[in-house]
Every structure is written in structure tokens, then in C-alpha cells.
N, C-alpha and C. Protein backbone atom coordinates (compact mmCIF):
# COMPACT_ATOMS: atom_id res chain seq x y z
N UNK A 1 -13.04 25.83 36.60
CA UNK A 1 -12.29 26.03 35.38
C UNK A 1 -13.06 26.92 34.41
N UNK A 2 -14.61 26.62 33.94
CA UNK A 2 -15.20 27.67 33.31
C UNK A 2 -15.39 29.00 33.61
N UNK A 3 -14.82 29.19 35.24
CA UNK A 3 -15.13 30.74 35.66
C UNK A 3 -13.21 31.19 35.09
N UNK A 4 -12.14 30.59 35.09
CA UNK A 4 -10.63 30.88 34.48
C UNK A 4 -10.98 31.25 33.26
N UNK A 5 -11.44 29.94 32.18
CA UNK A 5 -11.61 29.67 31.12
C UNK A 5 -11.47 31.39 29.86
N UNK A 6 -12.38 32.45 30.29
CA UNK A 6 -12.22 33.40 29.39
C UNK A 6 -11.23 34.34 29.52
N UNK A 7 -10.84 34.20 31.16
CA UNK A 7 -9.71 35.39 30.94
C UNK A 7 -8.22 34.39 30.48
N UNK A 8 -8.12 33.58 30.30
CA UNK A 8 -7.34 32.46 29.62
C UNK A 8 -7.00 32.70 28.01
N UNK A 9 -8.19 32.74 27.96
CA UNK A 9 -8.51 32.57 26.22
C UNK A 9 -8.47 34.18 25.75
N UNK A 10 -8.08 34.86 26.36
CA UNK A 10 -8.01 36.97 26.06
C UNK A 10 -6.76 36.80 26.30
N UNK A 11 -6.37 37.52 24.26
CA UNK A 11 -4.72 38.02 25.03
C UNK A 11 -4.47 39.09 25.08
N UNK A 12 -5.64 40.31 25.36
CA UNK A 12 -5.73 41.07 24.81
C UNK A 12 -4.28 42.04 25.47
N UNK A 13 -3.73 41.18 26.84
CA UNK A 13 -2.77 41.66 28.10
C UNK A 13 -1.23 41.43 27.60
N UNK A 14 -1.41 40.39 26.25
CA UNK A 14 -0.16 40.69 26.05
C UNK A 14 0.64 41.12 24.99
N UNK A 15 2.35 41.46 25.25
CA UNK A 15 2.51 42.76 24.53
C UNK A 15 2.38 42.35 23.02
N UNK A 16 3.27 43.14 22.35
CA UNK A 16 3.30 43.06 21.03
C UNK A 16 4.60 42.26 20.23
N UNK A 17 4.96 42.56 21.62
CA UNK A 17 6.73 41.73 21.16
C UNK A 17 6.20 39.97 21.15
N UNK A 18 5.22 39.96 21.80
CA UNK A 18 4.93 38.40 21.98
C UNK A 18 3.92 38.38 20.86
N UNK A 19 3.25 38.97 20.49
CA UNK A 19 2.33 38.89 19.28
C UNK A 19 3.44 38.34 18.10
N UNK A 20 4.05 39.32 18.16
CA UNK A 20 4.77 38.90 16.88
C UNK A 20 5.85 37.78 17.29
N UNK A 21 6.18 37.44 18.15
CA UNK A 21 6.79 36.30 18.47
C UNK A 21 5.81 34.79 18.32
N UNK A 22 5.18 35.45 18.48
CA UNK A 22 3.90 33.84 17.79
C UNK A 22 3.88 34.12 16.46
N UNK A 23 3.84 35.04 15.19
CA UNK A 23 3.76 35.62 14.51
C UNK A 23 1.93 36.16 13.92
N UNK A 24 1.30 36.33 15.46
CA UNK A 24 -0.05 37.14 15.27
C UNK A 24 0.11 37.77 13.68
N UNK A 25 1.16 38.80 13.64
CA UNK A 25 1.40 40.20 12.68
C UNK A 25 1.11 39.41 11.50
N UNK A 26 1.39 38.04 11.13
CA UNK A 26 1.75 37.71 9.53
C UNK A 26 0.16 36.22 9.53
N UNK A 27 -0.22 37.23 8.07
CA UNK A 27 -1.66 36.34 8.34
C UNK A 27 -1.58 34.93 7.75
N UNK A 28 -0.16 34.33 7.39
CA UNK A 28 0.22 32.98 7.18
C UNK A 28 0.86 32.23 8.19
N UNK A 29 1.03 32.89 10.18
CA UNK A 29 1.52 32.31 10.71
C UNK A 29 0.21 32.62 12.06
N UNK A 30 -0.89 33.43 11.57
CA UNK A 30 -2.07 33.56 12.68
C UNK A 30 -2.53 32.94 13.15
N UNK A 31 -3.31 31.82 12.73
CA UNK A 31 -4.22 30.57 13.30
C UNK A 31 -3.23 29.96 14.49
N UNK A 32 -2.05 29.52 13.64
CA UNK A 32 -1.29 28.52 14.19
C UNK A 32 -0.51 28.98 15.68
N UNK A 33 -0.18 30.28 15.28
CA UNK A 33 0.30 30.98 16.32
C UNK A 33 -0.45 31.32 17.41
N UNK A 34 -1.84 31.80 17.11
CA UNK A 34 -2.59 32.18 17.98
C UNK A 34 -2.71 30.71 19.32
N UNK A 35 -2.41 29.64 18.74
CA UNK A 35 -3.21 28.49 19.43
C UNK A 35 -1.86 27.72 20.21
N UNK A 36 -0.80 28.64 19.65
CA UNK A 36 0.66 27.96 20.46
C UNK A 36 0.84 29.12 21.45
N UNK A 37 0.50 30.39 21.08
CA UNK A 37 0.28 31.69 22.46
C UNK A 37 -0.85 31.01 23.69
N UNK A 38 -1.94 30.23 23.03
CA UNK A 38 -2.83 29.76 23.94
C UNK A 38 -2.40 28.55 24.45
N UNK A 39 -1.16 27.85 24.20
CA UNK A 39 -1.04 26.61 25.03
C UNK A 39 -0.10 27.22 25.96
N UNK A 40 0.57 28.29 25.63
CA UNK A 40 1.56 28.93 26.25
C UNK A 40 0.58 30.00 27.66
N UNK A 41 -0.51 30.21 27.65
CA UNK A 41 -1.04 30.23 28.30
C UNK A 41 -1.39 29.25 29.52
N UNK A 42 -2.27 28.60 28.80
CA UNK A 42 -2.43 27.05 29.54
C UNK A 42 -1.59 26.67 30.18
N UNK A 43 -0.05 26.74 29.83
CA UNK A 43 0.54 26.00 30.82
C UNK A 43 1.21 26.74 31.83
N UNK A 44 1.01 27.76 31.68
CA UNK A 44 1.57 29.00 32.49
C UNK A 44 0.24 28.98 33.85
N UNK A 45 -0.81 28.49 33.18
CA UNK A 45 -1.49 28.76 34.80
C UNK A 45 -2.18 27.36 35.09
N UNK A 46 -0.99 26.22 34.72
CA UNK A 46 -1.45 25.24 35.37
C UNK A 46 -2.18 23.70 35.08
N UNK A 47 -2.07 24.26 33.81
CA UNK A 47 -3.13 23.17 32.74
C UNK A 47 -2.34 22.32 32.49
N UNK A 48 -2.41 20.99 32.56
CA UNK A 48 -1.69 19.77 32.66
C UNK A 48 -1.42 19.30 31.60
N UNK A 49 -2.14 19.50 30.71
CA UNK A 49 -1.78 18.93 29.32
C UNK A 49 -2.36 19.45 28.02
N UNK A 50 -1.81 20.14 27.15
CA UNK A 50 -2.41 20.87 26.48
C UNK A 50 -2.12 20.43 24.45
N UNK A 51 -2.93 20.31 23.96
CA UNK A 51 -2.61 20.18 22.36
C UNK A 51 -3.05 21.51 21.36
N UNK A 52 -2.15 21.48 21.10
CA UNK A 52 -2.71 22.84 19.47
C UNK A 52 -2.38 21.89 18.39
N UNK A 53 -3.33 21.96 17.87
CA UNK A 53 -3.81 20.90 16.48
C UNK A 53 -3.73 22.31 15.35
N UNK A 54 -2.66 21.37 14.54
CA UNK A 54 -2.70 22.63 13.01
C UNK A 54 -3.26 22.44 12.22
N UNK A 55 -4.07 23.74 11.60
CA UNK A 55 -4.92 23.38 10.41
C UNK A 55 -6.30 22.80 10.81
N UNK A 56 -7.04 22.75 9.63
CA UNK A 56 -7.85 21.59 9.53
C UNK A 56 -7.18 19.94 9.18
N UNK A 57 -8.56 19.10 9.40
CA UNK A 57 -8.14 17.46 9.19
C UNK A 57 -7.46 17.57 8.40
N UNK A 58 -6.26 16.74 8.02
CA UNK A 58 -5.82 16.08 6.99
C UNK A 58 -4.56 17.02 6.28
N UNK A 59 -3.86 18.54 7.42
CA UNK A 59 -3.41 19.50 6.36
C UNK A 59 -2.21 18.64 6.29
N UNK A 60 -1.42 17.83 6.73
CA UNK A 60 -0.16 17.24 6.32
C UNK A 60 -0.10 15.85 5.91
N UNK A 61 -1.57 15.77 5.38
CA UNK A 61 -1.97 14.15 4.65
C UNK A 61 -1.82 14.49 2.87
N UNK A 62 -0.23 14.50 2.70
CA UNK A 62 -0.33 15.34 1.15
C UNK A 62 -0.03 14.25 0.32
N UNK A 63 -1.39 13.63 -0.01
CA UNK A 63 -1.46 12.58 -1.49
C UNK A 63 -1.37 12.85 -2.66
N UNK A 64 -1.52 14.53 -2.83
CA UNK A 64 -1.30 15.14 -3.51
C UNK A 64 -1.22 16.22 -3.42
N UNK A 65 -0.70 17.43 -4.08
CA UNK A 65 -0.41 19.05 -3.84
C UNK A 65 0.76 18.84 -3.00
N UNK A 66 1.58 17.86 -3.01
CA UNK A 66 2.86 18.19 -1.73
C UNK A 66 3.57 19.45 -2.12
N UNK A 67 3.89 19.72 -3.75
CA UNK A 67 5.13 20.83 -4.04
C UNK A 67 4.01 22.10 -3.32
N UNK A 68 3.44 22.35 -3.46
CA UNK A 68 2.83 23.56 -2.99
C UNK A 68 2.13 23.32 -1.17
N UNK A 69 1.85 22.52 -1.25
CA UNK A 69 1.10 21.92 0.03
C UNK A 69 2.18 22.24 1.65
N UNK A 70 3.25 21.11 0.92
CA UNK A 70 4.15 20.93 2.36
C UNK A 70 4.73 22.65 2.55
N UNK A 71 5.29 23.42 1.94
CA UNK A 71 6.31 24.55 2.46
C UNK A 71 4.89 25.13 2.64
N UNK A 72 3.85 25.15 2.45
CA UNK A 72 2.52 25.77 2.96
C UNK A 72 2.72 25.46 4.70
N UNK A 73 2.08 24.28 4.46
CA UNK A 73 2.48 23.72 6.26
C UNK A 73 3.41 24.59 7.11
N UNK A 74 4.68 23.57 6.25
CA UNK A 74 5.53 23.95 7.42
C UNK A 74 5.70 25.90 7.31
N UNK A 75 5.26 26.84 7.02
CA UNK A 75 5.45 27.83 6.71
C UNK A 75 4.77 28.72 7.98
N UNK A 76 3.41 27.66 7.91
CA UNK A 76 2.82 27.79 9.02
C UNK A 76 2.71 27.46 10.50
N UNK A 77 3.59 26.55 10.58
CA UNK A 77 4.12 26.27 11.88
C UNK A 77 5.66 26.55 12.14
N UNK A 78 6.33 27.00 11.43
CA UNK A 78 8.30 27.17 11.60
C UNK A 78 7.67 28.00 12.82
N UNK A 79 7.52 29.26 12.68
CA UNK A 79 7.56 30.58 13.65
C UNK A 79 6.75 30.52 14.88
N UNK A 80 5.51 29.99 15.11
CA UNK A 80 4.57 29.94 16.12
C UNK A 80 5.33 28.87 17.10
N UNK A 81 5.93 27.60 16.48
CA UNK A 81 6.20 26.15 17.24
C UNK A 81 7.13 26.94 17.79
N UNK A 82 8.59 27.87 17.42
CA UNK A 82 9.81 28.48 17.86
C UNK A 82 9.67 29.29 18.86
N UNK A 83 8.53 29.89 18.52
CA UNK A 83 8.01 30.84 19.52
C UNK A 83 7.50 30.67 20.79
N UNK A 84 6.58 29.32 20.48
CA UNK A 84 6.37 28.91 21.96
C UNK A 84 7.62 28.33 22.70
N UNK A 85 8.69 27.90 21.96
CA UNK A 85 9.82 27.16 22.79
C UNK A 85 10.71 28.09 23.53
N UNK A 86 10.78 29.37 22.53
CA UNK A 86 11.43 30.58 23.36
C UNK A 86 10.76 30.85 24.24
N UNK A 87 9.67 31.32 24.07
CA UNK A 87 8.59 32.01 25.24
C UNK A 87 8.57 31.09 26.74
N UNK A 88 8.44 30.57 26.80
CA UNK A 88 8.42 29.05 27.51
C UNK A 88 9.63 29.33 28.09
N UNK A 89 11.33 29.21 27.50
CA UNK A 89 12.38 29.14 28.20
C UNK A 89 12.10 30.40 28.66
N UNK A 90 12.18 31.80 28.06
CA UNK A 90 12.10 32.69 28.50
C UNK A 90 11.44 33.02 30.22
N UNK A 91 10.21 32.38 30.30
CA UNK A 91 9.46 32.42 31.54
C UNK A 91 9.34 31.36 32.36
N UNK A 92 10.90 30.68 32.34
CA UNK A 92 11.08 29.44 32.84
C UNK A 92 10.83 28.15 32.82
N UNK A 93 9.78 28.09 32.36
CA UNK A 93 8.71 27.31 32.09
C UNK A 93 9.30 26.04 31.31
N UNK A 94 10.08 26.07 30.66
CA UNK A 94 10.67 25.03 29.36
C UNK A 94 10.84 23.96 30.24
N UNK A 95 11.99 23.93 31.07
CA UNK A 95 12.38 22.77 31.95
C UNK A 95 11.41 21.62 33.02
N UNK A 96 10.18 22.50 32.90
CA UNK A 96 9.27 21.54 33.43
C UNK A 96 7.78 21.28 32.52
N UNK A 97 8.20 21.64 31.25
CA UNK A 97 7.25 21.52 30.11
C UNK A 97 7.84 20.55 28.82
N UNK A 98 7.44 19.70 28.67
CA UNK A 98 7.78 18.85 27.35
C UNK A 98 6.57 19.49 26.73
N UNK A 99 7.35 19.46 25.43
CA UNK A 99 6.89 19.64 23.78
C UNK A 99 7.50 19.04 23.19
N UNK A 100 6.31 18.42 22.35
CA UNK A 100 6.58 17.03 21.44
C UNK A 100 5.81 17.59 19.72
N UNK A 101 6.03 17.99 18.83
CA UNK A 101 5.74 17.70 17.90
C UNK A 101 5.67 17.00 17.02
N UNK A 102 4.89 16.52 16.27
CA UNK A 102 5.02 15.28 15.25
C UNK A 102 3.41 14.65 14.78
N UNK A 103 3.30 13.71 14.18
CA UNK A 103 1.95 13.34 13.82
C UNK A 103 2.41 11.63 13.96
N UNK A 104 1.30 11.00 13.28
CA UNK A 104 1.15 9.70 13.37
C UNK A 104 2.15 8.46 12.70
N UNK A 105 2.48 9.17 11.78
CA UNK A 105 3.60 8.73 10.54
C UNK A 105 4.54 9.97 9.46
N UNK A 106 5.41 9.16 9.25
CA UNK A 106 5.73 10.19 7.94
C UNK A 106 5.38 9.95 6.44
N UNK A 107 6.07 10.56 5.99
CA UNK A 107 5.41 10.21 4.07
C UNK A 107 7.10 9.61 3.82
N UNK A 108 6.31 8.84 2.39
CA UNK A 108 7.34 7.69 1.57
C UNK A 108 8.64 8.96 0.92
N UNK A 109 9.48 8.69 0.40
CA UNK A 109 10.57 9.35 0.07
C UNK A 109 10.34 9.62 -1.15
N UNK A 110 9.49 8.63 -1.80
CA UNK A 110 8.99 8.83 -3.32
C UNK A 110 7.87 9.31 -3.69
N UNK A 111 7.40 9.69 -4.97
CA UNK A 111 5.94 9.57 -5.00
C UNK A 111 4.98 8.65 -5.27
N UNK A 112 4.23 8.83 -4.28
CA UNK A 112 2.93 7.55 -4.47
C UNK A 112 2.54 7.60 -6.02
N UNK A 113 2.32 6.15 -5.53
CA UNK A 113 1.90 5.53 -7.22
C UNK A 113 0.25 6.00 -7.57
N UNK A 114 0.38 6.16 -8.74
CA UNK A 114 -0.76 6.89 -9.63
C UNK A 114 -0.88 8.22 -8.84
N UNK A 115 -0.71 8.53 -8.04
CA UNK A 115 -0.71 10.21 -7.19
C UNK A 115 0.01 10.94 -8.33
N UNK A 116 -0.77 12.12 -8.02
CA UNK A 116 -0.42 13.38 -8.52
C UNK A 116 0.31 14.35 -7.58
N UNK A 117 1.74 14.41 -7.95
CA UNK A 117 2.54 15.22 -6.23
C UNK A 117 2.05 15.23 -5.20
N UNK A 118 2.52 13.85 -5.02
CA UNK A 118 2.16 13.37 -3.80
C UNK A 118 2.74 12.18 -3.19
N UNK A 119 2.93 12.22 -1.48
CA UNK A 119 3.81 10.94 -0.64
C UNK A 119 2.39 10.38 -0.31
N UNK A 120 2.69 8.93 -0.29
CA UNK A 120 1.89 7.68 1.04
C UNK A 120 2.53 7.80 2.12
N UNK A 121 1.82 7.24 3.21
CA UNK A 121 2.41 7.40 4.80
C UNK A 121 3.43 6.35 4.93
N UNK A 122 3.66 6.73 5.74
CA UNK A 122 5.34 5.60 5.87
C UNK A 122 5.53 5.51 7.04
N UNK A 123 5.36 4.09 7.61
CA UNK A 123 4.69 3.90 9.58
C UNK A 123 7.23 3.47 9.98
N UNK A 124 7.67 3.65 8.85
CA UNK A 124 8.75 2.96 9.13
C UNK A 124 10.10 3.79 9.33
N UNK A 125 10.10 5.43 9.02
CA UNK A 125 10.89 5.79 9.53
C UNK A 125 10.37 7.39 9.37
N UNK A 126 10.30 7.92 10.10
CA UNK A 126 10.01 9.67 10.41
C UNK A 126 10.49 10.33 11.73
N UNK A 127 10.35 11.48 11.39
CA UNK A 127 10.59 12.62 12.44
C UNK A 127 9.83 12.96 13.46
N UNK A 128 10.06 12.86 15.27
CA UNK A 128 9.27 13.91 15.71
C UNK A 128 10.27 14.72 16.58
N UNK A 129 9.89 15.91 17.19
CA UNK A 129 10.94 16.76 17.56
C UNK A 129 10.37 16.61 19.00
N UNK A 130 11.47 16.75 20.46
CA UNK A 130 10.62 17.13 21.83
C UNK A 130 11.71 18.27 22.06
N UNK A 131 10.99 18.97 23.13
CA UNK A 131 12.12 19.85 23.66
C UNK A 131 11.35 20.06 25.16
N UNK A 132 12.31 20.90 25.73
CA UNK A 132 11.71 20.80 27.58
C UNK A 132 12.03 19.65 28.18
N UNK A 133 11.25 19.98 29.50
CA UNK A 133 10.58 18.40 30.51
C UNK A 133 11.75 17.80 30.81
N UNK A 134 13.05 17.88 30.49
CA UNK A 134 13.81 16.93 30.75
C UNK A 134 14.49 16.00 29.77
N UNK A 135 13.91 16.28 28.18
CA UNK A 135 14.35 16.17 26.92
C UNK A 135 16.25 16.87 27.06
N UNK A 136 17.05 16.00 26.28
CA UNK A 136 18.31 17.04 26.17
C UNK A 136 18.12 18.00 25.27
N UNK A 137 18.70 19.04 24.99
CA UNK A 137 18.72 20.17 24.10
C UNK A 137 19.51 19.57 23.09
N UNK A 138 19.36 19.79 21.73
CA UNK A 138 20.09 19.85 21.03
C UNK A 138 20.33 18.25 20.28
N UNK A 139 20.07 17.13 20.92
CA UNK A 139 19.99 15.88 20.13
C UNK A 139 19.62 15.48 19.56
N UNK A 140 20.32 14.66 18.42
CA UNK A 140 19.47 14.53 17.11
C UNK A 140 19.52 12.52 17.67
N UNK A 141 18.57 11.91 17.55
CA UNK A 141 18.73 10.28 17.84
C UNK A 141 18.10 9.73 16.94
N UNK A 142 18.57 8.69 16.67
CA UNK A 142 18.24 7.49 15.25
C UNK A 142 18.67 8.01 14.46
N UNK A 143 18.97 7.47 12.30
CA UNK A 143 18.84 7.31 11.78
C UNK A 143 18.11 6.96 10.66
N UNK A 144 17.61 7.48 9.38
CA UNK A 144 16.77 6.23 8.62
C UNK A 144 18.07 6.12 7.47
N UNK A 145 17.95 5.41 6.12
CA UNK A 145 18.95 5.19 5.25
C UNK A 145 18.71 6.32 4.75
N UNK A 146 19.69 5.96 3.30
CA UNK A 146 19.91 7.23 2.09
C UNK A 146 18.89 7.74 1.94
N UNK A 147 17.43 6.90 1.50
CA UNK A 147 16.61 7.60 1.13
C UNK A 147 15.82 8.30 1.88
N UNK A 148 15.50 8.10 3.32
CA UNK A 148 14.75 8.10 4.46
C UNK A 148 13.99 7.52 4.05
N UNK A 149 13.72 6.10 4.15
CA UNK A 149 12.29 5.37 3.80
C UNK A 149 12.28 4.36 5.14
N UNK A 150 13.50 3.71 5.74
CA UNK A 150 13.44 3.52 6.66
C UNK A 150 14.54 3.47 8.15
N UNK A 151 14.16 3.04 9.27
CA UNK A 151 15.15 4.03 9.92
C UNK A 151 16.19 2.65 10.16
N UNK A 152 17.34 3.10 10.68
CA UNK A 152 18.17 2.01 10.45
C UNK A 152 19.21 1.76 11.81
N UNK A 153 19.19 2.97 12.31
CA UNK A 153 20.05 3.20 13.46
C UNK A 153 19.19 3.97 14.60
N UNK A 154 19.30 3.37 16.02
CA UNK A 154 18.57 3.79 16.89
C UNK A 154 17.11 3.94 16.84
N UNK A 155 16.34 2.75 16.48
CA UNK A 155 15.10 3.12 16.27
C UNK A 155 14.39 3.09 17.62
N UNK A 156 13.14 4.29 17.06
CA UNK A 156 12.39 4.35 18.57
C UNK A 156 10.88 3.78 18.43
N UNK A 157 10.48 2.68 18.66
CA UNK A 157 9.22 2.20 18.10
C UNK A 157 7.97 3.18 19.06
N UNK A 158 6.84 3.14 18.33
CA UNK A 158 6.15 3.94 19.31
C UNK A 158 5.83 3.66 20.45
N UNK A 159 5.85 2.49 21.04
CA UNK A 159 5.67 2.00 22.37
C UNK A 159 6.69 2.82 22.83
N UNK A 160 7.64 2.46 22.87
CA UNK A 160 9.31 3.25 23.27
C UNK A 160 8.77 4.68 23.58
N UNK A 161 8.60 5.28 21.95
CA UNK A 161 8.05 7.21 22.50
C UNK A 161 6.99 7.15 23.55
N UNK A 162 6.36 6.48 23.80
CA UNK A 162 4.96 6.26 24.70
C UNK A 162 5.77 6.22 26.50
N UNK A 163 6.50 5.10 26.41
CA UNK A 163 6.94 5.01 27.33
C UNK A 163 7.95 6.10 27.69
N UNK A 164 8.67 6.45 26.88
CA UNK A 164 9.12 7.63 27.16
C UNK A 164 8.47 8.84 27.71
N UNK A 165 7.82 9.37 27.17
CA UNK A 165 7.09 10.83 27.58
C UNK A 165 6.35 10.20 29.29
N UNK A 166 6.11 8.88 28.55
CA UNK A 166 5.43 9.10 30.32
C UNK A 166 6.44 9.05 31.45
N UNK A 167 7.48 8.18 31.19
CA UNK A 167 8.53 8.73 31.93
C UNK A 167 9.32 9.92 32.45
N UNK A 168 9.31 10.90 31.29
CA UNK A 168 9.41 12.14 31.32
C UNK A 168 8.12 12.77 31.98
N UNK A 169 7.14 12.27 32.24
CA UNK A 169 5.86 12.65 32.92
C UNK A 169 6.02 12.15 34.60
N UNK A 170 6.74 11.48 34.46
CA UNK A 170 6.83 10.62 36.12
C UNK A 170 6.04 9.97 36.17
N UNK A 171 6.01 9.43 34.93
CA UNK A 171 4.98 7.69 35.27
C UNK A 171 5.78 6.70 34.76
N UNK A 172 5.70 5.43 35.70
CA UNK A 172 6.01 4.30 35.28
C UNK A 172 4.89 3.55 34.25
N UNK A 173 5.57 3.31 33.27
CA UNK A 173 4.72 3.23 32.18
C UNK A 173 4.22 1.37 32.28
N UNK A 174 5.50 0.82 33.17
CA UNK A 174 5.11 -1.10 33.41
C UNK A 174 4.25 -1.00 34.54
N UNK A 175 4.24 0.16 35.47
CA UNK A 175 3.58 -0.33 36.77
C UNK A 175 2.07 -0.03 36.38
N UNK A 176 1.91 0.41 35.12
CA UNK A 176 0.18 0.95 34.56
C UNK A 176 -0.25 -0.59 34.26
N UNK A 177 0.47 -1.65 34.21
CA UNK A 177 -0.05 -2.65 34.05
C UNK A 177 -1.34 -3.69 34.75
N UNK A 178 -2.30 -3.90 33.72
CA UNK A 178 -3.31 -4.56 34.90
C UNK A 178 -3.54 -5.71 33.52
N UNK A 179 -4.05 -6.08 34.15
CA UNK A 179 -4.75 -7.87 33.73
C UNK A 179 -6.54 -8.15 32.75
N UNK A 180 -6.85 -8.63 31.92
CA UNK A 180 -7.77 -8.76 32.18
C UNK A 180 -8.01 -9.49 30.59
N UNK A 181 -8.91 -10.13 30.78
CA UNK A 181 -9.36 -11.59 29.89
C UNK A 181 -7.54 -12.63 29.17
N UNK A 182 -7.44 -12.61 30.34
CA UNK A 182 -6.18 -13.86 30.59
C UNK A 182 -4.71 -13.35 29.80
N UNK A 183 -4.87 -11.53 29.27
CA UNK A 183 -3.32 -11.28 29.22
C UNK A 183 -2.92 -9.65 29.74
N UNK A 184 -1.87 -9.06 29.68
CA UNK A 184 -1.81 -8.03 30.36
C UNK A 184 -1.99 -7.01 29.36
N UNK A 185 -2.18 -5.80 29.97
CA UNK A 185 -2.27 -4.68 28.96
C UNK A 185 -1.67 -3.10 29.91
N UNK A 186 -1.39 -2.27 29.22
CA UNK A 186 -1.21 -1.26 29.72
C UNK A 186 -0.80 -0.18 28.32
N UNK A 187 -0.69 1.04 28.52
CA UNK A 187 -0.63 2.25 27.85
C UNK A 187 0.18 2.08 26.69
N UNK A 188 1.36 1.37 26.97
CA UNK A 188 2.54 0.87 25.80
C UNK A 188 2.77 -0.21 25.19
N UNK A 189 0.82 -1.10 25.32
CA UNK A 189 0.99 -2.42 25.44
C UNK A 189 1.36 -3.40 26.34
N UNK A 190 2.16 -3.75 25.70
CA UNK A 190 3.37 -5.06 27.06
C UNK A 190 4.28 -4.55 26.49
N UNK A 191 4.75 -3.56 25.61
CA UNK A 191 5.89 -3.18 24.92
C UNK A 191 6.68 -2.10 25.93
N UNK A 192 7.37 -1.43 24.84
CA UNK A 192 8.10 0.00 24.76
C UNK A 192 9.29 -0.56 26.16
N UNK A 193 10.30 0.46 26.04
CA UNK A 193 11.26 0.82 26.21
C UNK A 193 11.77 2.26 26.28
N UNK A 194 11.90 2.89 27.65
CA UNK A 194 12.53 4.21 27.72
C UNK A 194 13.62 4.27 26.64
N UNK A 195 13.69 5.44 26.09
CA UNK A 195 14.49 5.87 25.14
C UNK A 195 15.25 7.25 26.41
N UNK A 196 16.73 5.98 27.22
CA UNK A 196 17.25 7.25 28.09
C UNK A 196 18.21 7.83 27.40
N UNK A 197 18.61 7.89 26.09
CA UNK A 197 19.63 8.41 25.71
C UNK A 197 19.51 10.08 25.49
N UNK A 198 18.00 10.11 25.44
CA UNK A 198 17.39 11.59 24.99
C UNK A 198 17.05 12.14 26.38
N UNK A 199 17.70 11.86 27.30
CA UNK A 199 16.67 12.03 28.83
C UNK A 199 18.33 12.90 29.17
N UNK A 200 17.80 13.85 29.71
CA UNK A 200 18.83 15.01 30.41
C UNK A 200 19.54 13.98 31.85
């Protein structure tokens, strides 16, 4: 792998239409783009599992600076994340590639108390997006209420997403089950539940 590794990481081979389809050209969509052209690499020759991490630590932990902060973010990932999903269908690739975006939680609907523009995390109702792998195109699943603070219809607990993707991976996520100091454990817990409604 370290003898692949550099001609991997050189894009110097590809064109310009794909530069700017990551959005290389625009120096508010570079970092992010550059590292979704490189997973788009990766999985093109084989690499099993690949993450592009945005930003530094903490860029969508907004306790404060959200009015300026968040359309920062997402500003920086709209075009690069789109890009890899086209690129990907484009070179076939989509249908046997899941992409999952999302983070750990979402933020409160309000602003955190004593914060200065700014959300707290909110483990009770948020967004993540998949596409590929066997994901349907185009479905939107669950609910949260009026405010989005929490979800109310179709919830997917994270065991559930866990078990899911690995299903979408071709793993049985119950048969990972093994034993040990007198209860069971495995990847989703003893939990989760395929979520087949999102499954092609």
C-alpha cells in the first residue's frame, strides 16, 4: 500500500472539469474538496473504507458564532460533498459505494443558555444524509416536531443507523455477537434494528 500510496494522493492526472467539480478553483470550497477528490480516489482503486473529516476539531460545534459560523460550514462542504456523489455516479461507482454524511448529534432549535449565537447538541433529533450502496435515491425518512428539537415519526436510533450501514455493508450486524463476562455484546450493542425502508 505505501508503494500505491503517492501516486493516489497526486491529482496532478486529473482534468479540470473535475477540479472544479470538487470546487479546487474556489479557495472556500479547497480543503474540503480536495479530500472528497481523494476519497473519490480511494475508492476508485479499492480502498475499503474511506473518511474525509471537515475542517479542523470542533468546526460544527457552534456554541457560539453560529450566524456567521454555520453558512461558513456548510458553504464549505455544499459543492465538494455534491461533487463526490456525481463523480462517483458518473464512474459507476455510486451503486456499490455508500456515503453517509453527518456527525455525532445535532444542535438545539434554540439558543443555548447564557451562549452568545449559539446551539447545544441535541442527541434527540437530527439529520444525516446516505446516498449509494444500496441507499434509495431520493428519500427523505423520519420526522422531528415543529421545532426540530425532537424526532417524532420514524425514528432511527443509532444502533438502528449502525446496524444499518453494516447491512448495507453485508454484515450481519446480530451474528457479530459474542459473549463475555456473563452478557452479550456486539457492534450495535444488543440493540439496533435495520432501517429497510431506506434499503433499495
Amino acid at each position: 500500500m505505501q508503494t500505491e500510496a503517492p501516486e493516489l494522493m497526486s491529482i496532478e492526472g486529473e482534468s479540470e472539469a473535475t477540479r472544479r467539480l470538487y470546487g479546487l478553483d474556489d479557495p472556500v470550497t479547497r480543503n474540503f474538496g480536495l479530500r472528497c477528490l481523494l476519497a473519490r480516489r480511494f475508492s476508485e482503486s479499492g480502498v475499503r473504507f474511506v473518511q474525509a473529516t471537515h475542517g479542523p476539531d470542533y468546526k460544527w460545534d457552534h456554541h457560539s458564532g453560529l450566524i456567521t459560523g454555520l453558512p461558513q460550514s456548510c458553504a464549505e462542504v455544499d459543492r465538494p460533498v455534491a461533487g463526490l456523489i456525481k463523480d462517483l455516479k458518473s464512474r459507476g461507482l455510486l451503486d456499490e459505494t455508500l456515503v453517509l454524511w453527518g456527525g455525532e448529534f445535532g444542535r438545539t432549535p434554540g439558543a443555548e443558555a447564557g451562549a452568545r449565537n449559539g446551539r447545544d447538541h441535541n442527541p434527540h433529533g437530527y439529520t444525516m444524509f446516505m446516498a449509494g450502496g444500496g441507499v434509495k435515491p431520493g428519500h427523505s425518512h423520519g420526522r422531528t416536531d415543529d421545532y426540530g428539537y425532537y424526532a417524532i415519526e420514524d425514528k432511527v436510533h443509532i444502533h438502528d443507523l449502525h446496524a444499518t450501514i453494516l447491512h448495507l455493508l453485508g454484515l450481519d450486524h446480530e451474528r457479530l455477537t459474542y459473549r463475555s463476562q456473563g452478557r452479550d455484546f456486539r457492534l450495535t450493542d444488543v440493540e439496533g434494528i435495520v432501517v429497510d425502508d431506506i434499503i433499495v
